[in-house]
Protein backbone atom coordinates (compact mmCIF):
# COMPACT_ATOMS: atom_id res chain seq x y z
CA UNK A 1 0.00 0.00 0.00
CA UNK A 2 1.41 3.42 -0.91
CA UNK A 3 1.28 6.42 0.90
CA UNK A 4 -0.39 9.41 -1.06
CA UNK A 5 -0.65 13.15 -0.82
CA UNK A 6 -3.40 14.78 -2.52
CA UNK A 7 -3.71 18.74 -2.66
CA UNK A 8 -5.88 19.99 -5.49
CA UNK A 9 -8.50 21.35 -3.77
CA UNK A 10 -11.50 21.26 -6.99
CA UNK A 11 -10.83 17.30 -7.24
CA UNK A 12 -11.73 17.27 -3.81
CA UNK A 13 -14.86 19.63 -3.83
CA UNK A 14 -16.25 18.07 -6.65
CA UNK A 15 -18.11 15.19 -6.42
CA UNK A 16 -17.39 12.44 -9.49
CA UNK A 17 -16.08 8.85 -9.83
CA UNK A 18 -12.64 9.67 -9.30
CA UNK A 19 -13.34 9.82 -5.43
CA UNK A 20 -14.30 6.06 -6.03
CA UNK A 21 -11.65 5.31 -8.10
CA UNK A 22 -8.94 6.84 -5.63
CA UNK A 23 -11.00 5.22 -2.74
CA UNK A 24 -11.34 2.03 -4.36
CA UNK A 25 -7.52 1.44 -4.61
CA UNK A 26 -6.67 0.47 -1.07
CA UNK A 27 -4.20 3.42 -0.58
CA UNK A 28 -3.97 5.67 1.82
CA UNK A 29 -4.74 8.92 0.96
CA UNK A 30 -3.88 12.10 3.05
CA UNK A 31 -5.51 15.21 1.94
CA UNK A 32 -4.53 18.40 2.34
CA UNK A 33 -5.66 22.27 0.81
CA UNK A 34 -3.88 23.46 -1.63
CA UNK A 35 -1.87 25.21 -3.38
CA UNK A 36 0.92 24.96 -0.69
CA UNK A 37 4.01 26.77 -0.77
CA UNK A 38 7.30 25.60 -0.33
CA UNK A 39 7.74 25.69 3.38
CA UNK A 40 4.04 23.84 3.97
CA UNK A 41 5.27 20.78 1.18
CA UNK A 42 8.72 21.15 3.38
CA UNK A 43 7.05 20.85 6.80
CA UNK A 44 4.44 17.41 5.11
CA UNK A 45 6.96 15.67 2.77
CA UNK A 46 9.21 12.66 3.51
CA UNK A 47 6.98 9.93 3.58
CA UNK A 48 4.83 9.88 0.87
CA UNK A 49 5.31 7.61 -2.25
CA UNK A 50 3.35 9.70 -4.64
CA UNK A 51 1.84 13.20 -4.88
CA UNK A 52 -1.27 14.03 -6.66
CA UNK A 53 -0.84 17.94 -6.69
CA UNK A 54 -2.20 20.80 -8.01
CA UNK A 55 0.24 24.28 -8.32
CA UNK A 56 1.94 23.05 -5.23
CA UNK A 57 5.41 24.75 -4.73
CA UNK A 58 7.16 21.41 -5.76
CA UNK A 59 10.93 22.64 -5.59
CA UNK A 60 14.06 20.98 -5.67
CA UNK A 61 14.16 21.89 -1.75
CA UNK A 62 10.81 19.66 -1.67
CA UNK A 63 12.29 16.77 -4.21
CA UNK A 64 15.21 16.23 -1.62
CA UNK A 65 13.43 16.11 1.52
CA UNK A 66 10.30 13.65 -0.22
CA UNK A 67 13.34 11.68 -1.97
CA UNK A 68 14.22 8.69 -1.79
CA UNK A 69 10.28 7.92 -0.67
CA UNK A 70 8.77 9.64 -3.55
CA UNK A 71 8.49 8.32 -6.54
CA UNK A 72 5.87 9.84 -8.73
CA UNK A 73 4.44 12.84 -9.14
CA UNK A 74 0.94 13.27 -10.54
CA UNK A 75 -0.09 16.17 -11.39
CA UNK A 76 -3.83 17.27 -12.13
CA UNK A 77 -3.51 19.65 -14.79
CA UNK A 78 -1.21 21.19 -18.08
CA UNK A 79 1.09 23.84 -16.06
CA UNK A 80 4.43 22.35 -14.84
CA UNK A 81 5.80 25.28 -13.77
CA UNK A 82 5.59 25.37 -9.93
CA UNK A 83 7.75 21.73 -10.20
CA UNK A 84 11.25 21.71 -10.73
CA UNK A 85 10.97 19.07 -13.45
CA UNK A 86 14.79 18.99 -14.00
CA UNK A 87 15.54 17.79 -10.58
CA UNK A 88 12.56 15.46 -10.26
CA UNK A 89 13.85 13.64 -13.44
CA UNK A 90 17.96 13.48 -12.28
CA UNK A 91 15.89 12.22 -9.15
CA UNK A 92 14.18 9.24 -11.82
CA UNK A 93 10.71 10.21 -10.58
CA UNK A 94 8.21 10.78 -13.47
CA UNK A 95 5.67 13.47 -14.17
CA UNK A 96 2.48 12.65 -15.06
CA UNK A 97 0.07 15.15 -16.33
CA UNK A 98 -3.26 15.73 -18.07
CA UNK A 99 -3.57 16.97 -21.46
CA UNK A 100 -6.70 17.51 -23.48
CA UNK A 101 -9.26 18.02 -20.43
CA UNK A 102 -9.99 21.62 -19.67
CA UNK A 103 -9.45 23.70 -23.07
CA UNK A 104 -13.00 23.96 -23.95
CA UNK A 105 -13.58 25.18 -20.57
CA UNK A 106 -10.92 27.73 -20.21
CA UNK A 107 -11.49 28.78 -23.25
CA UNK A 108 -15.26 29.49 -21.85
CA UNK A 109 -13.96 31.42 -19.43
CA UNK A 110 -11.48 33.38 -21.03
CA UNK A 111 -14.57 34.88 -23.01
CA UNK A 112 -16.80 34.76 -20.23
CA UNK A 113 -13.95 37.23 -18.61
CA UNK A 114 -14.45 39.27 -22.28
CA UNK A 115 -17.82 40.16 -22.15
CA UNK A 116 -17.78 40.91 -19.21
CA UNK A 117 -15.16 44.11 -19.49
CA UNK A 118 -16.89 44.99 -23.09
CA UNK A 119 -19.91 45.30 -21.53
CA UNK A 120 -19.07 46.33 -17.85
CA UNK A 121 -21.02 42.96 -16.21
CA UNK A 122 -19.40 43.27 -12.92
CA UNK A 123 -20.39 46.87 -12.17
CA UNK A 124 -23.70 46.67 -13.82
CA UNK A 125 -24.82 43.88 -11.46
CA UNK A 126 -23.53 45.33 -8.53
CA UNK A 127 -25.47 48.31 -9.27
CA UNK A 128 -28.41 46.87 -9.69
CA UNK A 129 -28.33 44.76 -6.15
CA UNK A 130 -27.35 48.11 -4.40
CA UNK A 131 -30.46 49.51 -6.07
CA UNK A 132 -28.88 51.81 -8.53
CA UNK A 133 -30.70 51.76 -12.22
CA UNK A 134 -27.25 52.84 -13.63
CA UNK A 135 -26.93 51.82 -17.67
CA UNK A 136 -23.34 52.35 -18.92
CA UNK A 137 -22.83 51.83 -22.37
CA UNK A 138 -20.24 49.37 -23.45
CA UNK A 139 -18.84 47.71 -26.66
CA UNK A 140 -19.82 44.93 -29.11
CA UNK A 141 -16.69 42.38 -29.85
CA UNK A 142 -17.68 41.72 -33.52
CA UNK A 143 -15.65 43.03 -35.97
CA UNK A 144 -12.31 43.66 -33.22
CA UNK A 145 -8.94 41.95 -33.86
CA UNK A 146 -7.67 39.57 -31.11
CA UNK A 147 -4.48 38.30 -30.74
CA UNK A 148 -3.97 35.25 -29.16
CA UNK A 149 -0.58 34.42 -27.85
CA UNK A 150 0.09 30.56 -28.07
CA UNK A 151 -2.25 28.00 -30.55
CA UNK A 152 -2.05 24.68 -28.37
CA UNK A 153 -5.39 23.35 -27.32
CA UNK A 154 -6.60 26.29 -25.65
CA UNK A 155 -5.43 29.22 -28.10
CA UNK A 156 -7.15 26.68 -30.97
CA UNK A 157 -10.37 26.72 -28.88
CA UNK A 158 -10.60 30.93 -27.97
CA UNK A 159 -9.78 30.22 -32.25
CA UNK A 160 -13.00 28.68 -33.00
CA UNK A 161 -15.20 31.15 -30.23
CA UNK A 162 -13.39 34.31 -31.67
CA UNK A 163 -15.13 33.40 -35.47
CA UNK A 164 -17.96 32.33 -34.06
CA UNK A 165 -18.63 35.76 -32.48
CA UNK A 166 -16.88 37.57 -35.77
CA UNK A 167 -13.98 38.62 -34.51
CA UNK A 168 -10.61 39.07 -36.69
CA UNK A 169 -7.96 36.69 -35.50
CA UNK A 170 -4.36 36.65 -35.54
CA UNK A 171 -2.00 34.48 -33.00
CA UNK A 172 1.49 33.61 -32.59
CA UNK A 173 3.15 30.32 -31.51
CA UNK A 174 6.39 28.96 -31.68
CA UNK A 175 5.31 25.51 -33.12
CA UNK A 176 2.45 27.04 -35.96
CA UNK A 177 -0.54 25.21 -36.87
CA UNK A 178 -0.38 25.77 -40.41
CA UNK A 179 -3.67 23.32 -41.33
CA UNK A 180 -5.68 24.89 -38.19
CA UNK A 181 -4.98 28.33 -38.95
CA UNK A 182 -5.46 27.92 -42.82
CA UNK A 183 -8.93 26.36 -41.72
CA UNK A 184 -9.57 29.28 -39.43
CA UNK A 185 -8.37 32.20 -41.01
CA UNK A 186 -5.65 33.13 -38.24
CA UNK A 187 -3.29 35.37 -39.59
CA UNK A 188 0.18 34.51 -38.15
CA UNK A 189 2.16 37.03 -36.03
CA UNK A 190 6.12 36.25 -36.58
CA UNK A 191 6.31 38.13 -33.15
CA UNK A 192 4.77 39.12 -30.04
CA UNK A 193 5.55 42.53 -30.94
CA UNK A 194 3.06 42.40 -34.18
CA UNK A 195 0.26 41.10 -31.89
CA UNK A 196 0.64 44.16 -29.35
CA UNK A 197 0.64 46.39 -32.41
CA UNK A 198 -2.50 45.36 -34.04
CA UNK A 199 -5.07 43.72 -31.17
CA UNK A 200 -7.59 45.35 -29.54
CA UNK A 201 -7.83 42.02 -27.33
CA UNK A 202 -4.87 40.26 -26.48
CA UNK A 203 -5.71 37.18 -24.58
CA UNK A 204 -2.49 34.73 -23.14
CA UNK A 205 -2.09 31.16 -23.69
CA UNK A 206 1.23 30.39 -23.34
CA UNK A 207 3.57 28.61 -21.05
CA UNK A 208 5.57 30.33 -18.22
CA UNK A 209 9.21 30.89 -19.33
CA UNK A 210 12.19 33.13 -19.23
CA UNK A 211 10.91 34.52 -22.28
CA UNK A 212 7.41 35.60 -21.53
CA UNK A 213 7.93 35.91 -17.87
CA UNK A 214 6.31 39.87 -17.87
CA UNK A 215 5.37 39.71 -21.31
CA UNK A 216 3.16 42.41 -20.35
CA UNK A 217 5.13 45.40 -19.01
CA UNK A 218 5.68 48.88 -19.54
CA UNK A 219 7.67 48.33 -22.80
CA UNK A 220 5.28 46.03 -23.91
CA UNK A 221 2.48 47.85 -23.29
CA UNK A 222 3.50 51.11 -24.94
CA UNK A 223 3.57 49.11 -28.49
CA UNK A 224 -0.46 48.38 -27.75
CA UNK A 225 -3.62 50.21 -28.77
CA UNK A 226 -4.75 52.81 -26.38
CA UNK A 227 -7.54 50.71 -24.36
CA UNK A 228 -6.74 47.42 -25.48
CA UNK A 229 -8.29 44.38 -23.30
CA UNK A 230 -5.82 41.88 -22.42
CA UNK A 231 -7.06 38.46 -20.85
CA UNK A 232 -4.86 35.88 -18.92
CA UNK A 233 -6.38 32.26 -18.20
CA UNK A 234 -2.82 31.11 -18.22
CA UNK A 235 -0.55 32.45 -15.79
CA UNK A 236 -0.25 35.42 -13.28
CA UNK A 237 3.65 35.66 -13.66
CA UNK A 238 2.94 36.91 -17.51
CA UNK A 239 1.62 39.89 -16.36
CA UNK A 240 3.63 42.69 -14.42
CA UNK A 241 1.40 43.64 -11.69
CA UNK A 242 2.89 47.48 -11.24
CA UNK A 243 2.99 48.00 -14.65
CA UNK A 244 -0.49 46.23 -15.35
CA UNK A 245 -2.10 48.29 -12.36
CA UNK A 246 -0.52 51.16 -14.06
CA UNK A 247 -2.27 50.91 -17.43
CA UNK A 248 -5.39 50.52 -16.09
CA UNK A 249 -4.97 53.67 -14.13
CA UNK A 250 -4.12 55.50 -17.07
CA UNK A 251 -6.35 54.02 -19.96
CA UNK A 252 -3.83 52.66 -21.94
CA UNK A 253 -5.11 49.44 -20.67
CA UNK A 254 -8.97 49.30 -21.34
CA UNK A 255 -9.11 46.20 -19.05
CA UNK A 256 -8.14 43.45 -17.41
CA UNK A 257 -9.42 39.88 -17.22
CA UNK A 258 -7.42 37.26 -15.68
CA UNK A 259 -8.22 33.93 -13.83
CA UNK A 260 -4.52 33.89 -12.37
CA UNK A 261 -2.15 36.26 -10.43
CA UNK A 262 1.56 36.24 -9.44
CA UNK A 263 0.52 35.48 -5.84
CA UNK A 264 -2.75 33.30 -5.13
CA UNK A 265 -3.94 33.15 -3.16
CA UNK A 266 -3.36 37.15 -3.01
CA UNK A 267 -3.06 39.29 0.04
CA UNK A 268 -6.08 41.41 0.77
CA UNK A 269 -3.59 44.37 -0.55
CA UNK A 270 -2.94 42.92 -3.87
CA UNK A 271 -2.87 45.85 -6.09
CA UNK A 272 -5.16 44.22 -9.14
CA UNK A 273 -7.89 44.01 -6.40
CA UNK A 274 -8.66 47.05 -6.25
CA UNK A 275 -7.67 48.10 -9.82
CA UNK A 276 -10.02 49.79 -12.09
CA UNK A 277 -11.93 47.84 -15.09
CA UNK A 278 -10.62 44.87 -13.68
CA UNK A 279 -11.68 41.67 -12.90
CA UNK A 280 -10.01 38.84 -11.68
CA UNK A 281 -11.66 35.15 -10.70
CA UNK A 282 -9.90 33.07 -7.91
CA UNK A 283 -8.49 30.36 -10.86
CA UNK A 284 -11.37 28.74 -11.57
CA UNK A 285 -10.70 28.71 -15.43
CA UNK A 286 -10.92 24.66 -15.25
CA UNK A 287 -13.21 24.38 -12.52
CA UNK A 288 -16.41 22.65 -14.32
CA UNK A 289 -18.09 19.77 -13.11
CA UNK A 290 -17.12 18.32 -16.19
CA UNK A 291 -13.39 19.17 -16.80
CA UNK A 292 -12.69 18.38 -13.29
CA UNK A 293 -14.06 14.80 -13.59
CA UNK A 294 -12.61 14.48 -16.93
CA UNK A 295 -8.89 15.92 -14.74
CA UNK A 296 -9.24 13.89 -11.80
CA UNK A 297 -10.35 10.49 -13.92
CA UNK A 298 -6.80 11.27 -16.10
CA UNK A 299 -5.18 12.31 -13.00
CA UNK A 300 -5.63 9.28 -10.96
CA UNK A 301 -5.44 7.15 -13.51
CA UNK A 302 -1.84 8.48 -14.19
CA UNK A 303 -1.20 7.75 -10.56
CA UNK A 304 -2.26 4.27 -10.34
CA UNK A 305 -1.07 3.22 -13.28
CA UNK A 306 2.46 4.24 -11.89
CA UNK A 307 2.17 2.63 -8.38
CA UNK A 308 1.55 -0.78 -10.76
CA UNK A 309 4.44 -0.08 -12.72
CA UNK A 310 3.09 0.20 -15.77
CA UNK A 311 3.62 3.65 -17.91
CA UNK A 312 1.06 6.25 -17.49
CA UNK A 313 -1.46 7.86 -19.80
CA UNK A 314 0.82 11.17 -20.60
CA UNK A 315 3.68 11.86 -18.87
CA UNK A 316 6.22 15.50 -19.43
CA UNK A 317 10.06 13.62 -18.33
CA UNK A 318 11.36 10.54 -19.89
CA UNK A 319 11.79 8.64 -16.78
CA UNK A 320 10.98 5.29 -16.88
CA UNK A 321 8.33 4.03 -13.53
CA UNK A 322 10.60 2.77 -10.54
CA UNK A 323 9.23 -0.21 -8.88
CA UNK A 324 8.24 0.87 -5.23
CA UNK A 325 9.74 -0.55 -2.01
């Protein structure tokens, strides 16, 4: 019987067959509230064979202490960017992870996030509940350019939406999906500097890296359209908060909409909070009933699989699964 640590906090609040299929594999399963930072993993690791974990702070601090116990790390989601994959693989434990679940539902969300900026939901509802009958006028989307920065599953999906609702479309990615976007009509930006030139909606896809690490700054910003909307359902760290709170303060930046932040979950004096024409959700992008079954089920599956030895569904290192003690 292995010893598991489970942190993702919407497998747990949502009810679904992977509970049973977790339950129903005679392990024993502690549970605890993520995301945790690096001193909480520090103060729980050490005797847990495998870690089913959300955006845990899974550093190479954490990998030594859990080591040599550990010996797989699941994670429920795309982003492995809070776990120091390098060490975890000279360390021969794989990462498993779960492609091809949530896209349709971020991708919901991203435009849910949108609308709601173009036509001001957030204030409009809160002045109706405090009794106000205040109408602002906002803005239609059709007809706009959007820019989407990074065409895997996601960026393809705000693709399809963005036509749908007859918006102009142009995206950059490293790896271009020449069929997809000749399908679509996605005119390809060569660089991120073309897509802050020409978008009045810039909405961010991409991966964490040294590269787009505070892709949106000052510089970047002052190649955009005055009141452009920029949406982030990827991750916080993108976006320089200053700079971002900035914008918005000025106009440059017509809004805001963004799922993640560079600290979550944030201090009550998190400067976005308070920010004008913005609005941020506490990272529930992937938080449906149904891409959180369809997580967990890959999830878990990748775990077991691994505690039998046997390779996993989809896995980011090359490590091959170590038989356990």
């Amino acid at each position: 019987m292995a010893k598991i640590l489970l942190t993702t906090t919407s497998y747990q609040d949502t009810p679904g067959p992977h509970h049973d299929l977790l339950n129903g594999s005679g392990h024993e399963v502690q549970r605890e509230r993520g995301p945790l930072s690096e001193q909480q993993m520090l103060d729980l690791v050490g005797d847990f064979d495998a870690f089913l974990c959300g955006d845990d702070a899974i550093t190479r601090k954490v990998l030594e202490k859990a080591s040599p116990k550990l010996k797989i790390i699941a994670k429920y989601g795309i982003g492995v960017d809070k776990i120091d994959v390098e060490a975890a693989t000279e360390m021969g434990m794989p990462i498993c992870f779960t492609p091809g679940v949530n896209h349709t539902t971020v991708a919901e969300h991203s435009f849910g996030l949108m609308l709601a900026l173009f036509r001001n939901l957030v204030e409009e509802v809160n002045y109706v509940r405090a009794g106000q009958w205040k109408r602002i006028t906002g803005h239609e989307i059709m007809g706009k350019t959007i820019g989407i920065i990074g065409l895997g599953r996601i960026g393809k999906e705000m693709v399809i939406r963005a036509k749908a609702f007859g918006l102009n479309v142009i995206g950059n990615d490293l790896y271009w999906p020449e069929e997809f976007a000749a399908e679509h009509g996605v005119e390809r930006a060569e660089t991120f500097d073309e897509i802050f030139e020409k978008a009045d909606i810039i909405s961010l896809h991409t991966n964490l890296t040294a590269e787009t690490r505070d892709l949106i700054s000052a510089k970047s910003m002052a190649k955009m359209k005055d009141g452009v909307i920029i949406l982030n359902c990827a991750r916080g760290e993108l976006v320089n908060t200053a700079d971002m709170v900035e914008g918005l303060k000025s106009g440059k930046i017509g809004g805001y909409g963004a799922d993640v932040l560079d600290e979550e979950p944030p201090s009550a004096d998190h400067p976005l909070l308070s920010a004008p024409h913005c609005v941020i959700t506490p990272h529930i992008g992937s938080r449906t009933h149904e891409s959180v079954q369809r997580q967990a089920i890959m999830a878990t599956k990748n775990l077991l699989l691994c505690l039998e030895g046997k390779p996993p569904l989809a896995q980011i290192n090359d490590v091959p699964v170590p038989a356990l003690d």
